[in-house]
Protein backbone atom coordinates (compact mmCIF):
# COMPACT_ATOMS: atom_id res chain seq x y z
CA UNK A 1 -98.45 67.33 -63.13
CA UNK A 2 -99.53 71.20 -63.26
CA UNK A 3 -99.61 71.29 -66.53
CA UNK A 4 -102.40 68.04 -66.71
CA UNK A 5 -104.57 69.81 -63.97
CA UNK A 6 -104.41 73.03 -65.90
CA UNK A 7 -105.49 70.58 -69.20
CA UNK A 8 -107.95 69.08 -67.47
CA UNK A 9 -109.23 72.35 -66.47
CA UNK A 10 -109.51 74.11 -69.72
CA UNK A 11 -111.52 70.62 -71.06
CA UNK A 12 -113.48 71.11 -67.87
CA UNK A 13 -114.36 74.38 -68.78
CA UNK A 14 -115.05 74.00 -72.47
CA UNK A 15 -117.49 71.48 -71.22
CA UNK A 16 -119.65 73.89 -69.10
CA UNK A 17 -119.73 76.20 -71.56
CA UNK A 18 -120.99 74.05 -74.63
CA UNK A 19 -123.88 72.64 -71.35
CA UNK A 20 -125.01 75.84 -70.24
CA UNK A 21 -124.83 77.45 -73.77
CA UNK A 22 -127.39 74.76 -75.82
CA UNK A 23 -129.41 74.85 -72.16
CA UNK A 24 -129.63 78.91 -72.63
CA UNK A 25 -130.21 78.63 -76.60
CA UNK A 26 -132.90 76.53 -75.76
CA UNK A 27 -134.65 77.98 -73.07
CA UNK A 28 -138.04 79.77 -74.30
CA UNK A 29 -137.76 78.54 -78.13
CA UNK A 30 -134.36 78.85 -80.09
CA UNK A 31 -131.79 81.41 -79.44
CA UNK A 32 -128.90 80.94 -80.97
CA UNK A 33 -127.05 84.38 -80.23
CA UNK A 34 -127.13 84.03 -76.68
CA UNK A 35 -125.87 80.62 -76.92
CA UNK A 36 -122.66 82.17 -78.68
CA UNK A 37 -122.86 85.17 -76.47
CA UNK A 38 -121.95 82.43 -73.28
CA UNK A 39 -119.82 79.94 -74.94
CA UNK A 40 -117.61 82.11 -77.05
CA UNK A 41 -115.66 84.05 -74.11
CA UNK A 42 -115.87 81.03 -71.92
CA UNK A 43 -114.35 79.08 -74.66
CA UNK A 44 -111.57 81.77 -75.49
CA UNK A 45 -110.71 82.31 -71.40
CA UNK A 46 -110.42 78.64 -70.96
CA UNK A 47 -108.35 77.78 -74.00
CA UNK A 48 -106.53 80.92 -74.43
CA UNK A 49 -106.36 82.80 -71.13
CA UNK A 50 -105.18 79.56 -69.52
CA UNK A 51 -102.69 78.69 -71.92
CA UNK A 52 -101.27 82.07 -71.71
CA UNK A 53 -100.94 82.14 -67.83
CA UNK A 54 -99.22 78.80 -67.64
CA UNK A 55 -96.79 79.70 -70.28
CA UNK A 56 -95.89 83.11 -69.06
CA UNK A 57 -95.82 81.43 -65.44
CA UNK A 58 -94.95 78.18 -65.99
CA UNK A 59 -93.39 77.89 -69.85
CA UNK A 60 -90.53 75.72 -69.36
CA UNK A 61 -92.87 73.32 -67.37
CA UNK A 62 -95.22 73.27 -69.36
CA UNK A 63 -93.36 72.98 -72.39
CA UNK A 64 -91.52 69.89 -71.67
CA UNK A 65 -94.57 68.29 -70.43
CA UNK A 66 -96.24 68.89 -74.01
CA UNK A 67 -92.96 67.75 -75.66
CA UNK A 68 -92.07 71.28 -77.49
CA UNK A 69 -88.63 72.84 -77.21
CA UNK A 70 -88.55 75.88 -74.93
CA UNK A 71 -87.95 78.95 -76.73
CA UNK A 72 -88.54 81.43 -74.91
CA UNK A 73 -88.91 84.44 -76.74
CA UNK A 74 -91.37 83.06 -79.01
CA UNK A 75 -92.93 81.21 -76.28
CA UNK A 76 -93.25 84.67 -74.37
CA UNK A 77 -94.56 86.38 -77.38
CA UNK A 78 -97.45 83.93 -77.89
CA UNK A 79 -98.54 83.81 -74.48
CA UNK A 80 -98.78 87.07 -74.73
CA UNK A 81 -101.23 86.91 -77.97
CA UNK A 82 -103.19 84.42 -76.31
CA UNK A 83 -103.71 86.69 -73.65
CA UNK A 84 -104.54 89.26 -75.52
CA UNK A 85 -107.47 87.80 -77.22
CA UNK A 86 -108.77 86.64 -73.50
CA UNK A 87 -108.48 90.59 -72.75
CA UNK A 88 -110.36 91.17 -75.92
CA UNK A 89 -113.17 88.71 -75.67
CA UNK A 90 -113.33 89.97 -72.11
CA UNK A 91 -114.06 93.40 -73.09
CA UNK A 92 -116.34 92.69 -76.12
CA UNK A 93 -118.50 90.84 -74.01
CA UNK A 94 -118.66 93.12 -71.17
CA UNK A 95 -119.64 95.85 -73.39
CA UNK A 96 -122.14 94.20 -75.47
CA UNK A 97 -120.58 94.74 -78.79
CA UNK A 98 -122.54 91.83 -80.39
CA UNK A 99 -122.40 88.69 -82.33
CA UNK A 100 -121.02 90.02 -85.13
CA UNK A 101 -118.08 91.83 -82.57
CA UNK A 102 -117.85 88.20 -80.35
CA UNK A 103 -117.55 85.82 -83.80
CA UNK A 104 -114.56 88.16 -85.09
CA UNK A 105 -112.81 87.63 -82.01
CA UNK A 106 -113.24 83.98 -82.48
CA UNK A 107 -112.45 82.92 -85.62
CA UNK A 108 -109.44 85.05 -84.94
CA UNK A 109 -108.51 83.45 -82.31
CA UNK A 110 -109.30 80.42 -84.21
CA UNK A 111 -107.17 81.47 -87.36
CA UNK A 112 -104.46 82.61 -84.57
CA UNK A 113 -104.17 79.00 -82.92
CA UNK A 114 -103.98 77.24 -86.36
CA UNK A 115 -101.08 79.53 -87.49
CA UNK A 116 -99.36 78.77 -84.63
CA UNK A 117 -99.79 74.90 -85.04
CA UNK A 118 -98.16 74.92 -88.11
């Protein structure tokens, strides 16, 4: 049941970003950097900053809701990664590092979550 809230708030929040990030890019003409400057933490924090709170806090849950065997040392380890690119995005953003800064940490996180599918 947690676990499907928690799902349905990361979708939730995916959703607001991709809204309010096409409203800002196209508020006074076309800017697509600020667009990606919304969505692209938003988007990390909901998928993994979520992830990696329910499975440090509720992993065994969470992993027999999905299905997946429980392992946890490898389950502690990537919620721990997933974390740590939340923390990351967090801190590029606050500081203003740039597109060039935000899009590493994204197609990183990207690359990250498609290793670990496979």
């Amino acid at each position: 049941m947690l676990s499907n809230i928690l799902d349905a708030f990361r979708i939730t929040i995916v959703v607001v970003a991709f809204f309010f990030g096409y409203k800002i890019s196209f508020t006074g003409g076309y800017h697509p950097a600020a667009q990606l400057h919304l969505m692209i933490p938003l988007v990390i924090i909901a998928i993994a900053g979520i992830s990696g709170l329910e499975g440090l806090l509720f992993g065994k849950k969470a992993a027999e809701a999905k299905g997946f065997t429980s392992d946890r040392n490898y389950q502690r380890q990537t919620d721990l990664a997933m974390l740590s690119y939340t923390v990351v995005a967090l801190i590029v953003c606050i500081f203003n590092w740039g597109l060039p800064a935000e899009l590493t940490v994204f197609f990183a996180f990207i690359c990250e979550t498609q290793i670990l599918r496979t």
